[in-house]
N, C-alpha and C. Protein backbone atom coordinates (compact mmCIF):
# COMPACT_ATOMS: atom_id res chain seq x y z
N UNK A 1 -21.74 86.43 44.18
CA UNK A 1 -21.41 87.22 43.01
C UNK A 1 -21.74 86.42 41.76
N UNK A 2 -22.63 87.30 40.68
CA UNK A 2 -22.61 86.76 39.57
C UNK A 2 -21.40 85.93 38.87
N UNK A 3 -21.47 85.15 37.94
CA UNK A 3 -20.14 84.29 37.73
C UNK A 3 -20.93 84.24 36.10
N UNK A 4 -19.96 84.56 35.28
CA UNK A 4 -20.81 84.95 33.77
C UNK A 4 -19.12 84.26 32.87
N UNK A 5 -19.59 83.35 32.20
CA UNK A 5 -18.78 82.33 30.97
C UNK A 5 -18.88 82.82 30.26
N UNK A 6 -18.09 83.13 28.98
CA UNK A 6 -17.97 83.74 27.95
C UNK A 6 -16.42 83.61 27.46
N UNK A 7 -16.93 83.59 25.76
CA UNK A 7 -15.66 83.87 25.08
C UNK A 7 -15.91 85.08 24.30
N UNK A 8 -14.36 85.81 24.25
CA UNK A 8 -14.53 87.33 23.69
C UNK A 8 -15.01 87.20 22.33
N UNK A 9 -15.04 86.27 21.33
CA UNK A 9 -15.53 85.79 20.50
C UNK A 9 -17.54 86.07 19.90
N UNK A 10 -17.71 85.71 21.09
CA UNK A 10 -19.36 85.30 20.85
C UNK A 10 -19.91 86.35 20.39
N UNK A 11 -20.61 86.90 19.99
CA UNK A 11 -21.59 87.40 19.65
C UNK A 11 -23.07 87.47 20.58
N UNK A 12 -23.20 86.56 21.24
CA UNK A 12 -24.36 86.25 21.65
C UNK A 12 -23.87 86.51 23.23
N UNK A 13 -22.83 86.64 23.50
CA UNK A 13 -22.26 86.58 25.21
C UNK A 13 -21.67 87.92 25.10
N UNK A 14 -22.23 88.85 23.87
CA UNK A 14 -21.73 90.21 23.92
C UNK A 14 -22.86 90.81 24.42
N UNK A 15 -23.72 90.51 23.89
CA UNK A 15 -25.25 90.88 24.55
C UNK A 15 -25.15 90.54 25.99
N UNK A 16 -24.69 90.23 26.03
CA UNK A 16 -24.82 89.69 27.97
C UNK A 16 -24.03 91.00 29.09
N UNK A 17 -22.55 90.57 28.18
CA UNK A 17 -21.84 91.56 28.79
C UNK A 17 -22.36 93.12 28.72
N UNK A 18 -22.69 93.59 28.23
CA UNK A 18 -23.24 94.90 27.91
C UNK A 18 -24.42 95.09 29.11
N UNK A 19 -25.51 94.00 28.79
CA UNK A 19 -26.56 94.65 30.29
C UNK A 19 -25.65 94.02 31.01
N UNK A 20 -24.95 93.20 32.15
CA UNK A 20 -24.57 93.45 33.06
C UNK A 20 -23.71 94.80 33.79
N UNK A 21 -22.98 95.07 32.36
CA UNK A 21 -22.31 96.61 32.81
C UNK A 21 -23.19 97.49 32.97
N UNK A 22 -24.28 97.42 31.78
CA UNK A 22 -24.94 98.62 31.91
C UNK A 22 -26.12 98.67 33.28
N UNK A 23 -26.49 97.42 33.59
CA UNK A 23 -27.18 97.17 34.63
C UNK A 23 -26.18 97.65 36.00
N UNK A 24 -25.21 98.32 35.55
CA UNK A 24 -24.06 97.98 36.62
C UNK A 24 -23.59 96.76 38.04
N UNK A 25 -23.96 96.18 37.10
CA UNK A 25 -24.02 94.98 38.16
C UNK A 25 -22.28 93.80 38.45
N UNK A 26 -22.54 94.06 39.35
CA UNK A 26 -20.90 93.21 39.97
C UNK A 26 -20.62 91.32 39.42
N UNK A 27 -19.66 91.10 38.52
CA UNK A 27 -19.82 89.75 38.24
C UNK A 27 -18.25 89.52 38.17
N UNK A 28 -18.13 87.92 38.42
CA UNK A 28 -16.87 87.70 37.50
C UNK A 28 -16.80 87.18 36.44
N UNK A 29 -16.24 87.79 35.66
CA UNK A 29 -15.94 86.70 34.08
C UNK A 29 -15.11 85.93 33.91
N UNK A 30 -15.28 84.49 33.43
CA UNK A 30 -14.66 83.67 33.12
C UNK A 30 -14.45 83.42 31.65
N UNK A 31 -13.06 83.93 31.22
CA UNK A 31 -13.33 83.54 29.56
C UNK A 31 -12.57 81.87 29.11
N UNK A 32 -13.71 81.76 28.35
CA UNK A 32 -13.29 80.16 28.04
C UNK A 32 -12.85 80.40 26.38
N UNK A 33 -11.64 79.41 26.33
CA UNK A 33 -11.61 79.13 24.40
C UNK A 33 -12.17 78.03 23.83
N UNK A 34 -12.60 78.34 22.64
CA UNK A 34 -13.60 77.42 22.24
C UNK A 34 -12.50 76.66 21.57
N UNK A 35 -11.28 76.18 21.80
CA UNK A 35 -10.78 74.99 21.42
C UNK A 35 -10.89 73.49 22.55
N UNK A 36 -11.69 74.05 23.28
CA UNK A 36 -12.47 72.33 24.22
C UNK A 36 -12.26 73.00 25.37
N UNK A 37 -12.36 73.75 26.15
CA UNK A 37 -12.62 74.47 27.70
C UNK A 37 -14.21 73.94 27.53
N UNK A 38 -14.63 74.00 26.70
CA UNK A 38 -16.30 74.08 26.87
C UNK A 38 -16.73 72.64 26.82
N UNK A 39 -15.66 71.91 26.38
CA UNK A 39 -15.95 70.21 26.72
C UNK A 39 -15.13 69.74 28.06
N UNK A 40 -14.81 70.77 29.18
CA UNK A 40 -14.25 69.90 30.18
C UNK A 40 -15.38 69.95 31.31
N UNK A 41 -15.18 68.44 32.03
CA UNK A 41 -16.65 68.42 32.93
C UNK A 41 -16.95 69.71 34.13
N UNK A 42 -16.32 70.12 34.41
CA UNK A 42 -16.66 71.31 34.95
C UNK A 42 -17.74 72.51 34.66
N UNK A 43 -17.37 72.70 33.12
CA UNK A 43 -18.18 73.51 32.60
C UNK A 43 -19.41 72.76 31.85
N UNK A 44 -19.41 71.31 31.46
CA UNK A 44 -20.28 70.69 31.43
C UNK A 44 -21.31 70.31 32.67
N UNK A 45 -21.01 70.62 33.38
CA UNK A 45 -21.71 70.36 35.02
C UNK A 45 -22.37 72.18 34.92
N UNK A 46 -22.23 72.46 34.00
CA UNK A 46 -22.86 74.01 34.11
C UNK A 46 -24.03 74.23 32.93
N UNK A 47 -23.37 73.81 31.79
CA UNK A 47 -23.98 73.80 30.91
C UNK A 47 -23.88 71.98 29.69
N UNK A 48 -24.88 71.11 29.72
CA UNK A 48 -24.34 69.93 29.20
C UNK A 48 -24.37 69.97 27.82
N UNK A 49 -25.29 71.60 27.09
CA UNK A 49 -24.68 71.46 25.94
C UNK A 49 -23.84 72.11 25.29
N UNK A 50 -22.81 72.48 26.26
CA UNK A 50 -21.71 72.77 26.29
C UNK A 50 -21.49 74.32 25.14
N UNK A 51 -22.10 75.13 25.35
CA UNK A 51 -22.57 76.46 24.74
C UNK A 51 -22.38 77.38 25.67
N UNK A 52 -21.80 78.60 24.89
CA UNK A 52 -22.05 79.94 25.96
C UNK A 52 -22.70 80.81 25.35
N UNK A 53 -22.93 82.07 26.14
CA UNK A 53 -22.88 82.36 27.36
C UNK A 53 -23.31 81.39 28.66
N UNK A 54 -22.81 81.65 29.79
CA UNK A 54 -23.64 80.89 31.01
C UNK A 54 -23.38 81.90 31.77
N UNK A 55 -24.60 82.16 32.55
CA UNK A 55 -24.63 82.44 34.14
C UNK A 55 -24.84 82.08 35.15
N UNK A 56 -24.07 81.63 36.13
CA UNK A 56 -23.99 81.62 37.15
C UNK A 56 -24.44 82.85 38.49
N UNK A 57 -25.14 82.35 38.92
CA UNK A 57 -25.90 83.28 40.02
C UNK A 57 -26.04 82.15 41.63
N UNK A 58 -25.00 82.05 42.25
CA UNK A 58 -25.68 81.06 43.53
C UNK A 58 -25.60 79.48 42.80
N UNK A 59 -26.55 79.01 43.42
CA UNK A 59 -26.39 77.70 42.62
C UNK A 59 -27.56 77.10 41.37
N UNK A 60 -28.08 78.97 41.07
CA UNK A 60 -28.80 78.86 39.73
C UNK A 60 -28.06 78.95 38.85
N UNK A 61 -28.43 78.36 37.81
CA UNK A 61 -27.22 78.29 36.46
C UNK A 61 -28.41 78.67 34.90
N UNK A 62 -28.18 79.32 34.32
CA UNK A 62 -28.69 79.52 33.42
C UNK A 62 -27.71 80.05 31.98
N UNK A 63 -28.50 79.77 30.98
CA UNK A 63 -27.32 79.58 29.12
C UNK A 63 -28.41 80.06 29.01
N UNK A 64 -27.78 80.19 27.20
CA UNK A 64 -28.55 80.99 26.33
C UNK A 64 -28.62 82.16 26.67
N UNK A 65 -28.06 83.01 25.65
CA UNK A 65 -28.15 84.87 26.13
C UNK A 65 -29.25 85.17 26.58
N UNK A 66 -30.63 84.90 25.43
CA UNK A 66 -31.95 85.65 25.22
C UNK A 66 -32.78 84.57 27.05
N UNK A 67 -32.10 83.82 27.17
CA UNK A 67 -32.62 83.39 29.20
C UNK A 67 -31.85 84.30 29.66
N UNK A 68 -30.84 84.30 29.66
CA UNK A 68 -30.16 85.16 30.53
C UNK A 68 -30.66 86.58 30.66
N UNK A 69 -30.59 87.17 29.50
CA UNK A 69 -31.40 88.82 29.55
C UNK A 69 -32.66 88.64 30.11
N UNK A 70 -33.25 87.91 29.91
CA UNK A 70 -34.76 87.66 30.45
C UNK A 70 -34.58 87.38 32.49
N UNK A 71 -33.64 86.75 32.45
CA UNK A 71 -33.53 86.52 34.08
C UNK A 71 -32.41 87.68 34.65
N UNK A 72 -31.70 88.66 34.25
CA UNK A 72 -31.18 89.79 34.68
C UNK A 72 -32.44 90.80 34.87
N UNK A 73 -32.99 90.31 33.59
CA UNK A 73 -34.09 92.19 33.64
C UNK A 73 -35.09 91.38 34.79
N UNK A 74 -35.52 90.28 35.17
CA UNK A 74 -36.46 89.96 36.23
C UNK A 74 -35.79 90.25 37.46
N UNK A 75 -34.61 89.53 37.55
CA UNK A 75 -33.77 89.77 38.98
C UNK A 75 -33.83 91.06 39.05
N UNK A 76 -33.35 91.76 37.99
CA UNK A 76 -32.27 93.09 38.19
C UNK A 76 -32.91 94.37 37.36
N UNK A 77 -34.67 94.65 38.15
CA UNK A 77 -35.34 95.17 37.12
C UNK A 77 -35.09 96.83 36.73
N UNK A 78 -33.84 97.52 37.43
CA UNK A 78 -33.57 98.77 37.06
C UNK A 78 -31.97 98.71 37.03
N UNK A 79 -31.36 99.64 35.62
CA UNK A 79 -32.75 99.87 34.91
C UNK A 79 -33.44 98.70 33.82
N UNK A 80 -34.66 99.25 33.78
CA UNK A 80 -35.19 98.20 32.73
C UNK A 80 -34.82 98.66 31.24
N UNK A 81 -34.73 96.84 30.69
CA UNK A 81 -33.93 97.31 29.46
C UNK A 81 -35.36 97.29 28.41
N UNK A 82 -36.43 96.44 28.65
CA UNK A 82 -37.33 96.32 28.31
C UNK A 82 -38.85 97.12 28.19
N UNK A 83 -39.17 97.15 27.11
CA UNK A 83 -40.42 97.80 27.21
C UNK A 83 -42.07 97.33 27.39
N UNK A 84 -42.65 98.15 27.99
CA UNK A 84 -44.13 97.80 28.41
C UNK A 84 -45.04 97.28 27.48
N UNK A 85 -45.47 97.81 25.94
CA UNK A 85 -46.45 97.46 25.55
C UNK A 85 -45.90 96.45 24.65
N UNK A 86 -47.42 95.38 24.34
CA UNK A 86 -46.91 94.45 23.61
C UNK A 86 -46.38 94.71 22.28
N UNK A 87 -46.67 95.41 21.31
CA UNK A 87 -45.72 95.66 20.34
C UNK A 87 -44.31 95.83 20.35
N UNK A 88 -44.06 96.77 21.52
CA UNK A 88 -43.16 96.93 21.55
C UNK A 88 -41.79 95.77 22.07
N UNK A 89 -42.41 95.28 23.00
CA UNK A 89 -42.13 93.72 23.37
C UNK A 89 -41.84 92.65 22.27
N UNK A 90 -42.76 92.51 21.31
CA UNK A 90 -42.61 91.83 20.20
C UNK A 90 -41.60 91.81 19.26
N UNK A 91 -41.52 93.55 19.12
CA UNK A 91 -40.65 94.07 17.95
C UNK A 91 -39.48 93.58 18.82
N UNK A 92 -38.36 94.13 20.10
CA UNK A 92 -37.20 93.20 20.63
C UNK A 92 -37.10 92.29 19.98
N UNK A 93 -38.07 90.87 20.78
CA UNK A 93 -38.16 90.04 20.63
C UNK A 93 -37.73 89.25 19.51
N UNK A 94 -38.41 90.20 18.08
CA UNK A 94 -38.01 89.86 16.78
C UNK A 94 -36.61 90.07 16.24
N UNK A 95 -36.43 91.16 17.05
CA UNK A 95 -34.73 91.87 16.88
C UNK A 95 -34.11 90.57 17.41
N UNK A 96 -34.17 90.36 18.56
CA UNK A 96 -33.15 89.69 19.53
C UNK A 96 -33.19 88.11 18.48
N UNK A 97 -34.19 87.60 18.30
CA UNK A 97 -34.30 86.07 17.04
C UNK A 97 -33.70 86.21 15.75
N UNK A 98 -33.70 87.70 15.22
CA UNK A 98 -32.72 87.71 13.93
C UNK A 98 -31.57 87.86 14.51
N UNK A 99 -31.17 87.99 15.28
CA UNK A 99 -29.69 88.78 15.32
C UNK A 99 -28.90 87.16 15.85
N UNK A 100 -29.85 86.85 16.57
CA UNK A 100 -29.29 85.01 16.90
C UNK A 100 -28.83 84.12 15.78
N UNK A 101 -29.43 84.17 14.58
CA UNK A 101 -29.31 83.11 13.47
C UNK A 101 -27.94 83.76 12.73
């Protein structure tokens, strides 16, 4: 079972949560507080720069939302959240980099 880190907080681990539901896909959530959960070695053994979102999949581990969406829509390609042509690809792309900063 997916295993997905997050604080209700983030912004960036809201994007996450959303395609996994909407992907309907089975996970557990672990919510961490960002008053030092994210500096204990456990979750540093997951992620060392100590940032969320993380997913856990098996004993692949992957951070950063915009990896993560990228490795759900590969794993988990219906439905797809993504579109075919390159413009259209681009334009996301550009969405998903402003909305990060």
């Amino acid at each position: 079972m997916l295993k997905f880190y997050y604080s209700r907080l983030s912004i960036n681990a809201r994007r996450v949560w959303v395609t996994l539901l909407e992907k309907n896909l089975e996970f557990e959530s672990i919510i961490l507080k960002l008053n030092g959960d994210q500096f204990q070695p456990d979750f540093l053994a997951l992620n060392p720069f100590h940032h969320i979102p993380v997913l856990v999949d098996g004993d692949f581990k992957v951070f950063e939302s915009l990896a993560i969406l990228d490795y759900l829509e590969a794993k988990y390609p219906s439905p797809s959240f993504m579109p075919t042509s390159p413009e259209d690809i681009a334009t996301v792309r550009m969405q998903e980099l402003i909305t990060i900063n």
